[in-house]
C-alpha atoms as a PDB file:
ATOM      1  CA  UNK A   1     -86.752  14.081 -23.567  1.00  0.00           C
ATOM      2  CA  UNK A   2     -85.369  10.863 -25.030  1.00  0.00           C
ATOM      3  CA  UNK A   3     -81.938  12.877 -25.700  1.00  0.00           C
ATOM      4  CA  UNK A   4     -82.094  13.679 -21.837  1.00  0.00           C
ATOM      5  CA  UNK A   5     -82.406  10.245 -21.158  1.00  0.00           C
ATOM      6  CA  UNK A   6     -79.510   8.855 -23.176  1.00  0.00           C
ATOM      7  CA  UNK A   7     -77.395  11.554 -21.703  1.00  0.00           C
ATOM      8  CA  UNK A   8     -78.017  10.973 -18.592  1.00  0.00           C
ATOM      9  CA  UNK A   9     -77.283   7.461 -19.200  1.00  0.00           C
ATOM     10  CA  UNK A  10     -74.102   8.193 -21.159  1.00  0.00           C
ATOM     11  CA  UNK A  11     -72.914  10.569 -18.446  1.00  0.00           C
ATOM     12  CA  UNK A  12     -73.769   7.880 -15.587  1.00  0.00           C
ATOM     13  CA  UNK A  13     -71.511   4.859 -17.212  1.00  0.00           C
ATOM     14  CA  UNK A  14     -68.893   7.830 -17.649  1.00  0.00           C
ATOM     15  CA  UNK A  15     -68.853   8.463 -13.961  1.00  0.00           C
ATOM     16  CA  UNK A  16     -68.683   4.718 -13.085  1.00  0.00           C
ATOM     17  CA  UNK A  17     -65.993   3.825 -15.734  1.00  0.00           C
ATOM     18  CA  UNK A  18     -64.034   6.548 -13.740  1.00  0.00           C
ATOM     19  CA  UNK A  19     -64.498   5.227 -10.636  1.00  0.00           C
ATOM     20  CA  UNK A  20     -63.732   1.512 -11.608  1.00  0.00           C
ATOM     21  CA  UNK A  21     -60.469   3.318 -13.018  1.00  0.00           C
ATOM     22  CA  UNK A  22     -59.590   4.499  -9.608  1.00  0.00           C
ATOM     23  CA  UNK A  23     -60.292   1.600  -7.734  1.00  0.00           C
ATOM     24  CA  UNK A  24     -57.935  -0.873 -10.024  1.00  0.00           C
ATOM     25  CA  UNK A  25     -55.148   1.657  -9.451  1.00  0.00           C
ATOM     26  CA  UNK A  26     -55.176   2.238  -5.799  1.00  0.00           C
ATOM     27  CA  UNK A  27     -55.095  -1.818  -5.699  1.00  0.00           C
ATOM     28  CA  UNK A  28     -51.940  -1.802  -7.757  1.00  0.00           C
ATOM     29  CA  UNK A  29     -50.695   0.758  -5.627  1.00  0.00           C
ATOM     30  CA  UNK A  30     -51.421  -0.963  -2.185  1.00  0.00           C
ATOM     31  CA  UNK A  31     -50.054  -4.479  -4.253  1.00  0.00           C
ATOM     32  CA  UNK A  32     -47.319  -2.367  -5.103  1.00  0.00           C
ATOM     33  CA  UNK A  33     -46.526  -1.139  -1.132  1.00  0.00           C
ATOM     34  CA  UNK A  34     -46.547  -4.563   0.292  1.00  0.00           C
ATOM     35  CA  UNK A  35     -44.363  -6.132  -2.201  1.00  0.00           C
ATOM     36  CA  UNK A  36     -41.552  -3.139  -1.237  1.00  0.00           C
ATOM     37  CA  UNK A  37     -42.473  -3.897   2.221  1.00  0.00           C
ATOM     38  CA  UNK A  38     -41.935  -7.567   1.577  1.00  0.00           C
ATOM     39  CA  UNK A  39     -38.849  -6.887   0.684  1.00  0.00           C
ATOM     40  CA  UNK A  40     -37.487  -4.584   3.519  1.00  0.00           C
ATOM     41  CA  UNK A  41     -38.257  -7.174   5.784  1.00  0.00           C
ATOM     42  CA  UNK A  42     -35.502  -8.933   7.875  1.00  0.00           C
ATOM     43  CA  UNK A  43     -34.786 -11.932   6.500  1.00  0.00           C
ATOM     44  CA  UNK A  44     -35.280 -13.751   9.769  1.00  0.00           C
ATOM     45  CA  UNK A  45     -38.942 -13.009   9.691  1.00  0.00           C
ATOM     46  CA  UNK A  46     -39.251 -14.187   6.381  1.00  0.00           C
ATOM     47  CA  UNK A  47     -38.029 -17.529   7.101  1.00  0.00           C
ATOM     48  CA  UNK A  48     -39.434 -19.106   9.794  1.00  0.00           C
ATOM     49  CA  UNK A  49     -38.644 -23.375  10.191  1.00  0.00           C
ATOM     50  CA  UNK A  50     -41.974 -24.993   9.643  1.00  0.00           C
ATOM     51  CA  UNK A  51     -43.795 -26.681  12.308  1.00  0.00           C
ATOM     52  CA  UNK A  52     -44.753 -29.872  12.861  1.00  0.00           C
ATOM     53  CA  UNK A  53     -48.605 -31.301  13.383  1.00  0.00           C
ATOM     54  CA  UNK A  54     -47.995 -30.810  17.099  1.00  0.00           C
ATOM     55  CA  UNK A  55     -46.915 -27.495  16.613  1.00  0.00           C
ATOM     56  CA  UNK A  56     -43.349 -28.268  17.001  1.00  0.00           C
ATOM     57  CA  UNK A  57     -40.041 -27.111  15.058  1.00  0.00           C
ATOM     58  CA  UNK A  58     -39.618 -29.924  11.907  1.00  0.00           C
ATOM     59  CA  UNK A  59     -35.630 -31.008  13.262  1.00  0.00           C
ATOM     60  CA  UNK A  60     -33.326 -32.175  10.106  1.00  0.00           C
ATOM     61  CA  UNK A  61     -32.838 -35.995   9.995  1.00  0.00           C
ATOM     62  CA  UNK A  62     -29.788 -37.322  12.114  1.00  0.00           C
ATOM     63  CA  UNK A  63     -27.094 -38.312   9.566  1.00  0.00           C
ATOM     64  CA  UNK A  64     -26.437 -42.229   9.970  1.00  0.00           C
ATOM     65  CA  UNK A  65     -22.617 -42.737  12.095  1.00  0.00           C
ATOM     66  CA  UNK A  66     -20.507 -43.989  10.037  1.00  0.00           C
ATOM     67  CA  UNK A  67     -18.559 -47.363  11.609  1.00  0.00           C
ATOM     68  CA  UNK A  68     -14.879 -47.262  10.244  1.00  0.00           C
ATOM     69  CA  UNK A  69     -13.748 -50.611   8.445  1.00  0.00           C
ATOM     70  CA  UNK A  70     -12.018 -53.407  10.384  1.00  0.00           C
ATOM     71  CA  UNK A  71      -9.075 -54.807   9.422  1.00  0.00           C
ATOM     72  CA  UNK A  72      -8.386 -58.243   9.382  1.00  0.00           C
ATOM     73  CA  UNK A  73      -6.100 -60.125  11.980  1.00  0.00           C
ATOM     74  CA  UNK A  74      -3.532 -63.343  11.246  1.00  0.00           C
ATOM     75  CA  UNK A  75      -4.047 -63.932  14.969  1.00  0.00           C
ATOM     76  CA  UNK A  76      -6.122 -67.222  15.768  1.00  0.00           C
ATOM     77  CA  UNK A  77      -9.138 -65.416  18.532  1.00  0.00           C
ATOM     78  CA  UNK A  78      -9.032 -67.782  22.053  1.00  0.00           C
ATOM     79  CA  UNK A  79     -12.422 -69.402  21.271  1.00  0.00           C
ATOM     80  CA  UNK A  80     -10.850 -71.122  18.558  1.00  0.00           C
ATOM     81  CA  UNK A  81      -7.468 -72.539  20.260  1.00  0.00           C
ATOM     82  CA  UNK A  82      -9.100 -75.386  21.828  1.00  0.00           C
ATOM     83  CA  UNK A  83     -11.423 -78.162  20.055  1.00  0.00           C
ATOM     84  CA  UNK A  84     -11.848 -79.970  16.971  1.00  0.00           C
ATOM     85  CA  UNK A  85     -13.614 -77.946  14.512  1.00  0.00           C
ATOM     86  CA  UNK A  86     -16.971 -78.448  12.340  1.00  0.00           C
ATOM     87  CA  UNK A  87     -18.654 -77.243   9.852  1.00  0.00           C
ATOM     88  CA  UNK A  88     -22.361 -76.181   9.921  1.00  0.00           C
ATOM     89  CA  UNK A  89     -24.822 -74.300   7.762  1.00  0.00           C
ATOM     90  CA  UNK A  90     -26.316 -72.080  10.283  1.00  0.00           C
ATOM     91  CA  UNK A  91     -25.287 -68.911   8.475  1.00  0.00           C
ATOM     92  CA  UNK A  92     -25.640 -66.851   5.262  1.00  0.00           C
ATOM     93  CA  UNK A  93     -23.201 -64.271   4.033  1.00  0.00           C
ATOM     94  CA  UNK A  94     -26.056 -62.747   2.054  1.00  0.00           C
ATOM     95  CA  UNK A  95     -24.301 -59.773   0.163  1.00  0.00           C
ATOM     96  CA  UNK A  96     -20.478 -58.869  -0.779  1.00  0.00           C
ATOM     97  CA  UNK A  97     -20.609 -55.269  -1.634  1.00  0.00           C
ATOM     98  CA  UNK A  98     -24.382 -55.043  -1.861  1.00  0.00           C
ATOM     99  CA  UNK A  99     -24.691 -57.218  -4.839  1.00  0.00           C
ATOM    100  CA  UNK A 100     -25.554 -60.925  -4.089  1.00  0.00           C
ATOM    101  CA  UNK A 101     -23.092 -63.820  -4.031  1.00  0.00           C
ATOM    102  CA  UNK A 102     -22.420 -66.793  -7.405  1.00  0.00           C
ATOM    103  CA  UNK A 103     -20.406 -69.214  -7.775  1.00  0.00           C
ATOM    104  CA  UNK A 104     -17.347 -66.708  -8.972  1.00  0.00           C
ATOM    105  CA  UNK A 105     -14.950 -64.482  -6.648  1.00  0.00           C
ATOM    106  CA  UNK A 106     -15.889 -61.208  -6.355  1.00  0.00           C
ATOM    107  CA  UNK A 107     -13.097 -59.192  -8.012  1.00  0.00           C
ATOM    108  CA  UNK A 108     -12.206 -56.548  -5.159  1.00  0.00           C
ATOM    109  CA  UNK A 109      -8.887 -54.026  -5.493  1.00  0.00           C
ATOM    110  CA  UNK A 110      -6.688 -54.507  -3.046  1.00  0.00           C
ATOM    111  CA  UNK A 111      -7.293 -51.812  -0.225  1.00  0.00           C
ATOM    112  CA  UNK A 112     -10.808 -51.180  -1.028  1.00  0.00           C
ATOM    113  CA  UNK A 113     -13.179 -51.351   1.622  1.00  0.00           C
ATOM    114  CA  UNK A 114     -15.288 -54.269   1.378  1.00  0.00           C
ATOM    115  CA  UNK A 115     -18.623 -54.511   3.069  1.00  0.00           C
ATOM    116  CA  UNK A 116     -20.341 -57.927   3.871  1.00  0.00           C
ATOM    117  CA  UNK A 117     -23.961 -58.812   5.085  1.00  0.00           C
ATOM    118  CA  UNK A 118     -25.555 -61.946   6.764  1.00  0.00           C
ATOM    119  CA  UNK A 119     -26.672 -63.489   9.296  1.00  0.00           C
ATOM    120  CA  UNK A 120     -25.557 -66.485  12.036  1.00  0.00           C
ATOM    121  CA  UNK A 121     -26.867 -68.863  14.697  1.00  0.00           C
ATOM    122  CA  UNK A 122     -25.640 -71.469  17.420  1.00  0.00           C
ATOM    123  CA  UNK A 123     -28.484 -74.077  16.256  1.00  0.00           C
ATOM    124  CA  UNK A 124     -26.900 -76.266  18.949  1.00  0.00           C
ATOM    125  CA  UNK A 125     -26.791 -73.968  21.964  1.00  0.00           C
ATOM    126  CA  UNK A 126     -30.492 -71.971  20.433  1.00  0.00           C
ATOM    127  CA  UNK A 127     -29.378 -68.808  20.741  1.00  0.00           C
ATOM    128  CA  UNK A 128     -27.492 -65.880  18.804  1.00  0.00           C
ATOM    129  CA  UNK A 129     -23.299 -66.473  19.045  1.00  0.00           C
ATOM    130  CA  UNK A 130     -21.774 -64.127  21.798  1.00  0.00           C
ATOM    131  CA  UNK A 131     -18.717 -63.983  19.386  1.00  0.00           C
ATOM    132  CA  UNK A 132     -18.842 -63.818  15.785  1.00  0.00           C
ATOM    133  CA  UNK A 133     -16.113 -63.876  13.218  1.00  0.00           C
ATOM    134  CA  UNK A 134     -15.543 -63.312   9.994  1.00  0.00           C
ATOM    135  CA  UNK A 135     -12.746 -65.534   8.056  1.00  0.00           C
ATOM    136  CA  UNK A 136     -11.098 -64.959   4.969  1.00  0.00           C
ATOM    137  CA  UNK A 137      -9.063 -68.421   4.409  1.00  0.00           C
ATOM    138  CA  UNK A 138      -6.706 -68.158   1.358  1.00  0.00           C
ATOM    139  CA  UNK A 139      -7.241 -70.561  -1.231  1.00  0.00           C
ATOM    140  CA  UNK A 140      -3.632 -71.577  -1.828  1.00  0.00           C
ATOM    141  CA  UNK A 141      -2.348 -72.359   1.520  1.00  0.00           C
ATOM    142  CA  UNK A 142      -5.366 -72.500   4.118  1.00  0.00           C
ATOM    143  CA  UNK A 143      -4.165 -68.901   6.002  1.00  0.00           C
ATOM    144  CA  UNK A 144      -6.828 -67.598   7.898  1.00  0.00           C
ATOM    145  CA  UNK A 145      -7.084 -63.980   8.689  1.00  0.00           C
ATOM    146  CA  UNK A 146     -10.166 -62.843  11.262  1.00  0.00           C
ATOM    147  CA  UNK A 147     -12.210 -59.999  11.918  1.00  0.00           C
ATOM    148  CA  UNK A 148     -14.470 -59.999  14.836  1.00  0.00           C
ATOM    149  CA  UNK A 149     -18.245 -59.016  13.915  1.00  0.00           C
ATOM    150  CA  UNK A 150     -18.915 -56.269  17.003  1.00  0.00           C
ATOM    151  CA  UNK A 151     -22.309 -54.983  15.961  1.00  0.00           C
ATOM    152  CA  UNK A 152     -25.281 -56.892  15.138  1.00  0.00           C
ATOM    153  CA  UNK A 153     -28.383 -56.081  13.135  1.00  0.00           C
ATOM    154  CA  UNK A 154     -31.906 -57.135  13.560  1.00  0.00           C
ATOM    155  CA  UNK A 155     -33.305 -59.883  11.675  1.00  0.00           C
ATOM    156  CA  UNK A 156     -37.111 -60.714  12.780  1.00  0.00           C
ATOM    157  CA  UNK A 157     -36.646 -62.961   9.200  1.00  0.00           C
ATOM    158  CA  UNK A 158     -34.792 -65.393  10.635  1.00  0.00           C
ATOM    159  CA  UNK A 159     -36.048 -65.334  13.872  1.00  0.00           C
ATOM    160  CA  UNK A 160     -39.384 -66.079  12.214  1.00  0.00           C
ATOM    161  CA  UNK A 161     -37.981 -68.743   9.768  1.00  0.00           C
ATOM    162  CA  UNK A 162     -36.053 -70.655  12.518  1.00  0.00           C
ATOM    163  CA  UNK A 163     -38.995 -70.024  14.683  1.00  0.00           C
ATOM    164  CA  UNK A 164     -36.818 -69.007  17.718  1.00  0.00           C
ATOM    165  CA  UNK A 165     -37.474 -65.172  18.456  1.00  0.00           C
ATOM    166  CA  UNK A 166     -33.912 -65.247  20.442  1.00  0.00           C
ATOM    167  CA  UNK A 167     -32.540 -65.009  16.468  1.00  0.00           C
ATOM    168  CA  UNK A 168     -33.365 -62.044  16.070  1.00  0.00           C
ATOM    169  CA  UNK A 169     -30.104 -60.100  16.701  1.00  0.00           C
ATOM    170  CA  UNK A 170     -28.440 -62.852  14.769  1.00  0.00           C
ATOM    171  CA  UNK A 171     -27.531 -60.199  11.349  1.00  0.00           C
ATOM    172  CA  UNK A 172     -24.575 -58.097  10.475  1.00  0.00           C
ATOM    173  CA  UNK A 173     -23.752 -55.402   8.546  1.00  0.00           C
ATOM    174  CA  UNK A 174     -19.748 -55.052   8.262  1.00  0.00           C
ATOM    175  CA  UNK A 175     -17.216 -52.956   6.182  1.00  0.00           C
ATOM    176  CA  UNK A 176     -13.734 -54.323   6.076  1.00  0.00           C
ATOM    177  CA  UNK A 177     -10.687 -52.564   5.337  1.00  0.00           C
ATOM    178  CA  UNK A 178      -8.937 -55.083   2.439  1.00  0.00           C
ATOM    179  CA  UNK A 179      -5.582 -53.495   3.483  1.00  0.00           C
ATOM    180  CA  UNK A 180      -4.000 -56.681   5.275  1.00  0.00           C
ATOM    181  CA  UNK A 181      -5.868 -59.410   3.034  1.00  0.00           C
ATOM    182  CA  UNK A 182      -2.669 -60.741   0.204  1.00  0.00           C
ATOM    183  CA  UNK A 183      -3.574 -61.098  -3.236  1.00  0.00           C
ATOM    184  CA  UNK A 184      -5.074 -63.790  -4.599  1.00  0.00           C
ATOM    185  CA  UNK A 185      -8.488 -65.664  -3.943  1.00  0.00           C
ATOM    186  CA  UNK A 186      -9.687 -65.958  -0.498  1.00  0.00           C
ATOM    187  CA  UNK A 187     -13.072 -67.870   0.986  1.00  0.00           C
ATOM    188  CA  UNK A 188     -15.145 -65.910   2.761  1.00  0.00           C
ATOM    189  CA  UNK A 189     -16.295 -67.553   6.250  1.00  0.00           C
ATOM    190  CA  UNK A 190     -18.183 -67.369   9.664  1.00  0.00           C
ATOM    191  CA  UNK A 191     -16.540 -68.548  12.817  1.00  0.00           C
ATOM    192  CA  UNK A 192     -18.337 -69.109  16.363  1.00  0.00           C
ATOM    193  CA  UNK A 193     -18.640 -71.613  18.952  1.00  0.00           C
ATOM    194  CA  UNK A 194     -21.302 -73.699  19.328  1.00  0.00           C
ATOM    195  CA  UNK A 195     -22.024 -76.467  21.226  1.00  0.00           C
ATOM    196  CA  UNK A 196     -18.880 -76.258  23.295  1.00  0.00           C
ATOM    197  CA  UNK A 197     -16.953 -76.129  20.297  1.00  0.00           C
ATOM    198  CA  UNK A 198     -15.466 -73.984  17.637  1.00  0.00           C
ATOM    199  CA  UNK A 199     -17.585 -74.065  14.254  1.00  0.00           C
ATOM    200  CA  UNK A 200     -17.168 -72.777  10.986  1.00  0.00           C
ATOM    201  CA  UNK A 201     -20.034 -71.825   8.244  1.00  0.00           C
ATOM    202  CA  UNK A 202     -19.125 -72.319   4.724  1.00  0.00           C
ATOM    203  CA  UNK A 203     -21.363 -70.554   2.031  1.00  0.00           C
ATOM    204  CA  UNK A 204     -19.053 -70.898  -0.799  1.00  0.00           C
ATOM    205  CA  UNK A 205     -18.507 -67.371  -0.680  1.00  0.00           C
ATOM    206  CA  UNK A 206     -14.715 -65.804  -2.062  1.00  0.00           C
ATOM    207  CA  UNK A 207     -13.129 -62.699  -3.588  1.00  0.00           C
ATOM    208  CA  UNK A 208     -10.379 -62.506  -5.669  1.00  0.00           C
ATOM    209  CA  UNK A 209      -7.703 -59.504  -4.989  1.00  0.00           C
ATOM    210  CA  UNK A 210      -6.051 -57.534  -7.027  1.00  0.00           C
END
C-alpha cells in the first residue's frame, strides 16, 4: 500500500515535469517566431518618429542661419560728415572672439573672421541708436575703417540696469571679415549719433594683426 502510494506520487511529478518541459519549449518557440517576424518586417514600420505629449510628430531643431562676416569700409558713413565729435561711455564691447577684453590687443591673423559682442545707447536722445557702427581706428595714423552693426540682439540687462525698457534692443552680436583691416594694432570702437551729433564710445578695446 505505501509502495502504491510513493508510486503514484513518483509517477505524478513525472507527468508534471513533462508537461513543464513542454510548456518552456513552445515559449521558446513562439519567442523564437516573433523575433524572425521582427525581422521580416519593413523597416518603415519599425521606425516610426516619436510623438510629442500632444500627440504630434517630435520635428528636428531648426539649425541657427548663419550671418556672413562684414567687411570693413575706409568710407566715412553720412551721419558722421557733419558735427564735432564726442566721446561717451554709453557702450560696452563686451567680448572679442568670445573671450573677454584686458588691457592687451587681441592677437587676430589677418583674414580671420573676428566676431565682437556688446551693447550701445543714445543716453542723450533715451533711446536705442537707429545706426550703429563699429570702428577700427589704427593706432599709428588715426585711419578709421567702419562696419555698420545691421542686426541687434536683445538685452533686458541693460534695459533693466539703465532702467529704460526702450534699451532693450540696444546688443549686438557681429562677425567681421579681417580681410580689409592692415596690419598692425587697431582700437576697437562704437560710432552713433546722439544728441544731434556724431559720438564715439571708447572701451579701450584693440587687436593686433598679423
Amino acid at each position: 500500500m505505501i509502495r502504491t502510494l510513493f508510486g503514484g506520487k513518483s509517477t505524478f511529478l513525472s507527468l508534471s515535469f513533462a508537461w513543464l518541459l513542454i510548456l518552456l519549449v513552445d515559449a521558446a518557440c513562439a519567442k523564437e517566431g516573433a523575433s524572425a517576424d521582427a525581422k521580416l518586417r519593413p523597416l518603415s514600420d519599425m521606425t516610426a518618429p516619436p510623438a510629442t505629449a500632444e500627440g504630434g510628430t517630435v520635428r528636428p531643431a531648426a539649425k541657427e542661419s548663419a550671418v556672413a562676416p562684414i567687411a570693413p569700409a575706409a568710407q566715412v558713413p553720412e551721419e558722421f560728415l557733419t558735427g564735432a565729435w564726442s566721446f561717451r561711455d554709453s557702450c560696452n564691447i563686451e567680448r572679442l572672439n568670445d573671450s573677454q577684453p584686458d588691457r592687451e590687443a587681441l592677437v587676430i591673423k589677418a583674414g580671420s573672421t573676428l566676431r565682437l559682442t556688446g551693447w550701445a545707447i543714445a543716453e542723450r536722445d533715451k533711446r536705442v541708436p537707429s545706426r550703429l557702427f563699429l570702428v577700427f581706428q589704427k593706432s599709428e595714423d588715426g585711419t578709421r575703417w567702419y562696419v555698420p552693426v545691421q542686426e541687434r540682439v536683445s538685452r533686458a540687462d541693460v534695459a533693466k540696469a539703465k532702467g529704460n525698457p526702450t534699451y532693450t534692443g540696444s546688443g549686438f552680436n557681429i562677425p567681421i571679415d579681417t580681410s580689409p583691416l592692415p596690419h598692425g594694432e587697431l582700437h576697437v570702437l562704437l560710432a552713433f549719433r546722439d544728441g544731434g551729433a556724431p559720438v564715439i564710445c571708447d572701451n579701450g578695446r584693440k587687436i593686433r594683426v598679423q
